[in-house]
C-alpha atoms as a PDB file:
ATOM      1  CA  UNK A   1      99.246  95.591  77.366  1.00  0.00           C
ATOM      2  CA  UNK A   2      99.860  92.042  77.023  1.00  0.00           C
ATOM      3  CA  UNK A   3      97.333  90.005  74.810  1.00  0.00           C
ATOM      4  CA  UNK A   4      96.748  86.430  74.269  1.00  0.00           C
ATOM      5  CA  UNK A   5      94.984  85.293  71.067  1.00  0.00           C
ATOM      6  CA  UNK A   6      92.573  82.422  71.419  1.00  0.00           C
ATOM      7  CA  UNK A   7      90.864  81.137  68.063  1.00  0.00           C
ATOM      8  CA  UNK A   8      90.815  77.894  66.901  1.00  0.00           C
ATOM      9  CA  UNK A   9      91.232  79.566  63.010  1.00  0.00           C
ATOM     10  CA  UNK A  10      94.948  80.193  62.520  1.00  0.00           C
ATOM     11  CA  UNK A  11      93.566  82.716  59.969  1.00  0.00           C
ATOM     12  CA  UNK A  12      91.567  84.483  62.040  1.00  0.00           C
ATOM     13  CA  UNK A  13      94.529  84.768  64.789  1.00  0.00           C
ATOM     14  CA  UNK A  14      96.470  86.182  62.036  1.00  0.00           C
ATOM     15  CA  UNK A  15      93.925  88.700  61.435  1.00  0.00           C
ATOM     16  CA  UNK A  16      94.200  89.930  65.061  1.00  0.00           C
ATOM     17  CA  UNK A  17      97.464  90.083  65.030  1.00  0.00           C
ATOM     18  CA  UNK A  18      97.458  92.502  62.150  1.00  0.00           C
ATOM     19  CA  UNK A  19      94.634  94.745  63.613  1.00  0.00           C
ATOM     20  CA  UNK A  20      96.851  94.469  66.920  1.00  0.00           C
ATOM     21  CA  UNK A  21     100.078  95.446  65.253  1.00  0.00           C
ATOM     22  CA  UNK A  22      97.696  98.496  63.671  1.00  0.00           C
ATOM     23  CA  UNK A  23      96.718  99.746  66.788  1.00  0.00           C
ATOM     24  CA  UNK A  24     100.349  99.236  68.269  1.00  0.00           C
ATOM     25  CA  UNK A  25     101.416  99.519  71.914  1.00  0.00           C
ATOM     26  CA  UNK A  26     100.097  95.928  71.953  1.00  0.00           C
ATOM     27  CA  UNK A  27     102.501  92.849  72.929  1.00  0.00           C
ATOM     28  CA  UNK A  28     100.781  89.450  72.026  1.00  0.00           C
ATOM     29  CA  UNK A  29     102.137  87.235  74.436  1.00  0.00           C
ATOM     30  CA  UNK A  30     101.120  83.973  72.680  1.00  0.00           C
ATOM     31  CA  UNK A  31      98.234  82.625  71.024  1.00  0.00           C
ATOM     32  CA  UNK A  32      96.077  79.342  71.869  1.00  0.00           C
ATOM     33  CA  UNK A  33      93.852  76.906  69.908  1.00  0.00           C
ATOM     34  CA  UNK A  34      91.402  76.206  72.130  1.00  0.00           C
ATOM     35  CA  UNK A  35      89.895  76.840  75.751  1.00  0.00           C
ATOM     36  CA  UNK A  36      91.943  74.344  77.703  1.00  0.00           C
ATOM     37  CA  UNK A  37      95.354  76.092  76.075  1.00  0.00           C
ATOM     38  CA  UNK A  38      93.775  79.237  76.831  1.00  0.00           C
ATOM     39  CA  UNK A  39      93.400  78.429  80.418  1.00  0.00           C
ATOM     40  CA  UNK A  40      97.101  76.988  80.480  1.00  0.00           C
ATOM     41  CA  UNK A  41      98.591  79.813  78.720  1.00  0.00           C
ATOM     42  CA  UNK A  42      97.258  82.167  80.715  1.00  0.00           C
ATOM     43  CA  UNK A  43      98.625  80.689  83.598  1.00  0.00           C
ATOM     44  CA  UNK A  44     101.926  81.004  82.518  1.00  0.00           C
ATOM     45  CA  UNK A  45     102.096  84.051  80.280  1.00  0.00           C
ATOM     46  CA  UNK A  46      99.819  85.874  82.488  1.00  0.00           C
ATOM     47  CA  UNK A  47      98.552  88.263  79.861  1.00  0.00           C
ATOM     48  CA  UNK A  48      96.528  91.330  80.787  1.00  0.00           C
ATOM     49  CA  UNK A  49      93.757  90.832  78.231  1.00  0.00           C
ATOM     50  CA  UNK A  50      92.819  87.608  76.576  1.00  0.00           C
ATOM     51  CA  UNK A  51      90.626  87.984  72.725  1.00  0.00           C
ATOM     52  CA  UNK A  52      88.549  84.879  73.230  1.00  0.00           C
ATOM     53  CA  UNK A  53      86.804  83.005  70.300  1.00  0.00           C
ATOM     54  CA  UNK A  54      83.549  81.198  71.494  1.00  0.00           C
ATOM     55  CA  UNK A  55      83.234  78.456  69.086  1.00  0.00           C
ATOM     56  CA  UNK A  56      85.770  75.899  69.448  1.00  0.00           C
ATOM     57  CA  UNK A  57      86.203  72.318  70.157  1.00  0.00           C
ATOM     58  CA  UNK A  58      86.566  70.938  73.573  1.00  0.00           C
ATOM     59  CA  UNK A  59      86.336  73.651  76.367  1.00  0.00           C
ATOM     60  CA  UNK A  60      84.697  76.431  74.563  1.00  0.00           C
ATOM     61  CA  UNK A  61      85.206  79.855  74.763  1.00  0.00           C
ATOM     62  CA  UNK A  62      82.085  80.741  77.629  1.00  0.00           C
ATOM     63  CA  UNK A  63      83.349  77.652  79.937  1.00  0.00           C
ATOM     64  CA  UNK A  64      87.019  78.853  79.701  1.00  0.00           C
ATOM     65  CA  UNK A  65      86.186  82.485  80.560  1.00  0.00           C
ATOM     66  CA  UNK A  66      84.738  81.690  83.835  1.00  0.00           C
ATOM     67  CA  UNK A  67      87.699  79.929  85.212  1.00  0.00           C
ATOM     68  CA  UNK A  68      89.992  82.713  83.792  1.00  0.00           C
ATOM     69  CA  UNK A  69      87.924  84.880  85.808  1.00  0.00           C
ATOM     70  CA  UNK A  70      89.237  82.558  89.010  1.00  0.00           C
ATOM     71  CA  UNK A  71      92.563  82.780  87.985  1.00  0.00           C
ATOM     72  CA  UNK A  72      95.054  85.824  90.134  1.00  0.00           C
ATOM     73  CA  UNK A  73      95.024  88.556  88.861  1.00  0.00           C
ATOM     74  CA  UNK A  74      92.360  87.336  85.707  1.00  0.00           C
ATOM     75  CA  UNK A  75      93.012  88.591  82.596  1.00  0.00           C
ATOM     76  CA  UNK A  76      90.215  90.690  80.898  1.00  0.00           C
ATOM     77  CA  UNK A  77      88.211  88.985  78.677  1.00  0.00           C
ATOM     78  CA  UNK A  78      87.564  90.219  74.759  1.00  0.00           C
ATOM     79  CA  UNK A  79      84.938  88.280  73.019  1.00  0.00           C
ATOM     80  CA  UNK A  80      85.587  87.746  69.031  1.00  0.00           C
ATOM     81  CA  UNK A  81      82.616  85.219  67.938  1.00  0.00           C
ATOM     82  CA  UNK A  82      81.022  85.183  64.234  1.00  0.00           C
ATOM     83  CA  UNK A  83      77.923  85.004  66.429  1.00  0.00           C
ATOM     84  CA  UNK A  84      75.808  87.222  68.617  1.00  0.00           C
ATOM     85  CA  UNK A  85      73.358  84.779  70.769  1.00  0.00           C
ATOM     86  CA  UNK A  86      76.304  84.692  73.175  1.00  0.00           C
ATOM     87  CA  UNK A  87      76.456  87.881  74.218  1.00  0.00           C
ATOM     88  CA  UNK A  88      74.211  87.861  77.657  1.00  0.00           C
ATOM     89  CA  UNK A  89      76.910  84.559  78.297  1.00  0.00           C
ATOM     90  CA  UNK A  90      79.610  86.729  77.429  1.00  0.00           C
ATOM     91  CA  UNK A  91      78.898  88.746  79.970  1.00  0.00           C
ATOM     92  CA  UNK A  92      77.639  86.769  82.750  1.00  0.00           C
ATOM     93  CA  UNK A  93      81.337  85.440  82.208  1.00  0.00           C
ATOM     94  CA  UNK A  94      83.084  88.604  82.552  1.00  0.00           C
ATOM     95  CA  UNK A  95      83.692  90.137  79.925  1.00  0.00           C
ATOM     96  CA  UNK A  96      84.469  93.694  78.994  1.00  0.00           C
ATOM     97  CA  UNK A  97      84.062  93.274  75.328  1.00  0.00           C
ATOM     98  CA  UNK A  98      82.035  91.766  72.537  1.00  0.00           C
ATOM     99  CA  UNK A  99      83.441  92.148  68.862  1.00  0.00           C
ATOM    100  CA  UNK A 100      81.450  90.372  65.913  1.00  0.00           C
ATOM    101  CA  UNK A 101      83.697  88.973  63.103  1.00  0.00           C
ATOM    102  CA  UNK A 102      84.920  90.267  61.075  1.00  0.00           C
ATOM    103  CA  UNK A 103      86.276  92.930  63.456  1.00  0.00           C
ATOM    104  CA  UNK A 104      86.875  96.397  62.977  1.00  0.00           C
ATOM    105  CA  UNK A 105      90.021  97.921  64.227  1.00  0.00           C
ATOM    106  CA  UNK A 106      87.938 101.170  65.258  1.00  0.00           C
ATOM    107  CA  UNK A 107      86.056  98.545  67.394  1.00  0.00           C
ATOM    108  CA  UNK A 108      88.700  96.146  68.827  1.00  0.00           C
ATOM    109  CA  UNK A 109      90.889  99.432  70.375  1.00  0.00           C
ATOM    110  CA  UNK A 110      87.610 100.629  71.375  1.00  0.00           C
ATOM    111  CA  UNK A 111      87.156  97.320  73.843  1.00  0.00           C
ATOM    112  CA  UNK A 112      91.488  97.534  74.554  1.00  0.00           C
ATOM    113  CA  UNK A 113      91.183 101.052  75.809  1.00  0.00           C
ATOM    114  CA  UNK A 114      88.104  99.794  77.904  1.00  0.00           C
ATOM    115  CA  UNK A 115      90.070  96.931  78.923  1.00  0.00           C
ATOM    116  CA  UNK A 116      92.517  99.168  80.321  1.00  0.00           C
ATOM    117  CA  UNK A 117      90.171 100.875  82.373  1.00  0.00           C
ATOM    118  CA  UNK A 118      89.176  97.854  84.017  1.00  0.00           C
ATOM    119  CA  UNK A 119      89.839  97.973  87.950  1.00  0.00           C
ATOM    120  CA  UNK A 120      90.429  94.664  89.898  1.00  0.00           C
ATOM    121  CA  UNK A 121      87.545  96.299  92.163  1.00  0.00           C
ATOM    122  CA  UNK A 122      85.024  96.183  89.166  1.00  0.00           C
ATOM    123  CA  UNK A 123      86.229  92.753  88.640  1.00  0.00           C
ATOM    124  CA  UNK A 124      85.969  91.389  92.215  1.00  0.00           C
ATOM    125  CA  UNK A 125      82.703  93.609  92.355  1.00  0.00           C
ATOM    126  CA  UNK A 126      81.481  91.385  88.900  1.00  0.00           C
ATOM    127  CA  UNK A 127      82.628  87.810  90.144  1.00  0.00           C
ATOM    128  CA  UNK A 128      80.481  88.803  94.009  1.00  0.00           C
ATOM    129  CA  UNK A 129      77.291  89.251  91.299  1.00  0.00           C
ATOM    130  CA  UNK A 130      78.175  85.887  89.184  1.00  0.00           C
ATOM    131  CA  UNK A 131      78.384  84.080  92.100  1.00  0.00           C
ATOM    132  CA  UNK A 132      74.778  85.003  93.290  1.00  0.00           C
ATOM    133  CA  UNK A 133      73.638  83.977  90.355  1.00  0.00           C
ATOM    134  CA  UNK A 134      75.916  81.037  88.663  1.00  0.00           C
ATOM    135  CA  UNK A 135      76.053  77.414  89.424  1.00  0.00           C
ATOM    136  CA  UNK A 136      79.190  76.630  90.578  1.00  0.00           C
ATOM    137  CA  UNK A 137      81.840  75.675  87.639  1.00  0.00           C
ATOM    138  CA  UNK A 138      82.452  71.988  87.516  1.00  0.00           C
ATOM    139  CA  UNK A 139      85.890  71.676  88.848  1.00  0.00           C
ATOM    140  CA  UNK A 140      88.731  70.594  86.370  1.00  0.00           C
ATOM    141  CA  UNK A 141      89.449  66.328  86.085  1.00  0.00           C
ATOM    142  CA  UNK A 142      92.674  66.523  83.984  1.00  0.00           C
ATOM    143  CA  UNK A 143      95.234  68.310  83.059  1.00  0.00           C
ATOM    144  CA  UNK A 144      96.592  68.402  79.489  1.00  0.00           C
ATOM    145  CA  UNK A 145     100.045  68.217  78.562  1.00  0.00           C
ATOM    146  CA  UNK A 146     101.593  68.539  75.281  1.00  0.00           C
ATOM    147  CA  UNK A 147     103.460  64.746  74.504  1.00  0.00           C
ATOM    148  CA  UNK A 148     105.613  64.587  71.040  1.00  0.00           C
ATOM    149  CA  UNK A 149     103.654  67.290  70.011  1.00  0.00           C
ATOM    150  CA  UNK A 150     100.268  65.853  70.687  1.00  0.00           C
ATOM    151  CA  UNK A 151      97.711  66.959  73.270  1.00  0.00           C
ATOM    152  CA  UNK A 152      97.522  64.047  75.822  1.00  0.00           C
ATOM    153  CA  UNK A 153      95.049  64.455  78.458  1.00  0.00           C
ATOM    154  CA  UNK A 154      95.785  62.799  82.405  1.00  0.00           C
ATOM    155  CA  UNK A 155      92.968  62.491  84.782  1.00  0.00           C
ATOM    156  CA  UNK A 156      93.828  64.033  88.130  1.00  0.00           C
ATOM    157  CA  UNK A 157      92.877  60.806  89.732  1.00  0.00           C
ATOM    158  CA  UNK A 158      95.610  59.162  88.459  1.00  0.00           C
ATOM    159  CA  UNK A 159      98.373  61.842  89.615  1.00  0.00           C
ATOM    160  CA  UNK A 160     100.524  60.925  91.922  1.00  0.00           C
ATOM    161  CA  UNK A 161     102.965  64.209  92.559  1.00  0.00           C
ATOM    162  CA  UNK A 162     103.684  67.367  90.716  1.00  0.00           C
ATOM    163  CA  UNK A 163     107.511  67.863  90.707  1.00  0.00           C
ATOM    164  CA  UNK A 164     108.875  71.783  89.882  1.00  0.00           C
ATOM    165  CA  UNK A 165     112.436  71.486  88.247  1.00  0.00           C
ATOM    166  CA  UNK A 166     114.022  74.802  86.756  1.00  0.00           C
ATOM    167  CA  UNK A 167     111.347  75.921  84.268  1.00  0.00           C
ATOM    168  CA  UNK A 168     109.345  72.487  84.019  1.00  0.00           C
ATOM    169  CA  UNK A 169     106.786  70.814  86.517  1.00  0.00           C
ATOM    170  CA  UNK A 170     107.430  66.895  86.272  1.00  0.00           C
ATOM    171  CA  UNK A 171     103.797  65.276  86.206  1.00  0.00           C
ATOM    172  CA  UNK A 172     104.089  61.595  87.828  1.00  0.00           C
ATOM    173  CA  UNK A 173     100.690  59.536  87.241  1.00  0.00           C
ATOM    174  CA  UNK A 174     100.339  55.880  86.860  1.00  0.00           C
ATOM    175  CA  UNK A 175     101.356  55.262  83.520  1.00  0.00           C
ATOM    176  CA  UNK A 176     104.421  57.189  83.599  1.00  0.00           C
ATOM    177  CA  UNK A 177     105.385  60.821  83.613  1.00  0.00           C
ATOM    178  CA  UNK A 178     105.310  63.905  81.475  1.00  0.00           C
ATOM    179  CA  UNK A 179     106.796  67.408  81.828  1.00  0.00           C
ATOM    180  CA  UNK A 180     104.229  70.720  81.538  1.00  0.00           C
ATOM    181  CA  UNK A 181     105.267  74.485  81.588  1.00  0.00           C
ATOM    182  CA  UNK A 182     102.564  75.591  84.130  1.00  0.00           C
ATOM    183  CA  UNK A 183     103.932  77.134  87.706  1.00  0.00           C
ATOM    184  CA  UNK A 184     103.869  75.009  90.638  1.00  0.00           C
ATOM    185  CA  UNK A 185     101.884  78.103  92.613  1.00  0.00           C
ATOM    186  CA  UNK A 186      99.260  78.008  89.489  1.00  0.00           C
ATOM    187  CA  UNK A 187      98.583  74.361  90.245  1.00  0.00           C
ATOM    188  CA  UNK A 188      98.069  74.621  93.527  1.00  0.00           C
ATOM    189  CA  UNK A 189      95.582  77.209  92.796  1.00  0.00           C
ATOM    190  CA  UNK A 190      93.550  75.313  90.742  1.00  0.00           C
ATOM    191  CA  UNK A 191      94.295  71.833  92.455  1.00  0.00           C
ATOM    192  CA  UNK A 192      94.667  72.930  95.919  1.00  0.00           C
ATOM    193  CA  UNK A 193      91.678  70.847  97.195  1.00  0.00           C
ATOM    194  CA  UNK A 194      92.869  67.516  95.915  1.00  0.00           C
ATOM    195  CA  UNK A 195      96.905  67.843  96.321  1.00  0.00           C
ATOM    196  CA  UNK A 196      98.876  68.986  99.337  1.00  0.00           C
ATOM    197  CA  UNK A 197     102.319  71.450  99.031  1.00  0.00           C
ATOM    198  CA  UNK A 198     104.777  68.728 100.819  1.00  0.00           C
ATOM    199  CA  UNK A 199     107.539  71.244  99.627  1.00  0.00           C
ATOM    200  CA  UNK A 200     108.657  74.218  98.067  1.00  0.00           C
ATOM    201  CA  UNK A 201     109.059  72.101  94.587  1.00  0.00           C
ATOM    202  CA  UNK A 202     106.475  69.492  95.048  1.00  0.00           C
ATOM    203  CA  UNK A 203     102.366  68.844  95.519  1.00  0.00           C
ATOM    204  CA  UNK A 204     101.550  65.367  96.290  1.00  0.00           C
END
């Protein structure tokens, strides 16, 4: 399986890495910092399970599990949270495990082989329920694109085209441009209601 690490503790995504590389047969695809890398990296690494901290700054762990869940395929979701008043959220959101920190390496192959298990018909099956009983997530007003090595967020509204060249999408908005890693396909996806495919390479 492929596994993205999200944690906004570089300690604690070393720790998974080291339970991960115990339990083997495991390729960690990347790891993220928060929930709006999560959501990007998944969209371009496309990992089959994602272990998701809850506590982090910005989009937190809950909020980006639900729009995972939109994504095609979604990844499965593996909490990892110091805390256990999430765990009704947790799974409301999806999820097909909930590990307390510190966690075990019994437990965390326990929710992998369960992960593994996981059918997209149980998963369509789960988002038919959530939908009966969810609001409606708030749909996304920026993107965020890494700039000099800085996080720099654009509001949608002020995005003029999206641009696919080779492995880069070029992002043209009022106040200049900037170059992101995500698919053209994946934005269109998420963006699809506010920009229109004019060609193969380009939403305007």
């Amino acid at each position: 399986m492929r596994l993205l690490i999200v944690d906004d503790e570089p300690l604690a995504r070393q720790r998974l890495r080291a339970l991960l590389d115990e339990i083997g047969d495991i390729a960690v695809a990347g790891e993220a910092a928060n929930g709006e890398e999560a959501i990007e990296q998944t969209a371009r690494l496309r990992p089959d399970v994602v272990l998701l901290d809850i506590r982090m700054p910005g989009v937190d762990g809950i909020q980006a599990a639900l729009q995972l869940s939109r994504q095609e395929p979604p990844p499965a979701i593996i909490f990892t949270t110091a805390y256990d008043e999430y765990a009704l959220s947790a799974f409301d959101a999806h999820a097909v495990g909930y590990l307390l920190k510190p966690v075990r390496k019994e437990k965390l192959a326990e929710a992998l082989k369960a992960a593994s298990r996981f059918t997209r018909a149980q998963l369509q099956t789960l988002e038919t329920m959530q939908a009966e009983i969810e609001t409606p997530v708030q749909s996304p007003t920026h993107i965020t694109a890494r700039v000099h090595g800085n996080l720099r967020k654009i509001p949608l509204d002020s995005i003029r085209y999206f641009l696919a060249e080779h492995k880069y999408v070029t992002v043209r908005h009022l106040d200049g441009e900037v170059l992101i890693e995500e698919p053209l396909i994946s934005l269109e996806q998420r963006f699809g209601d506010q920009f229109v495919r004019i060609h193969r390479n380009a939403l305007v």
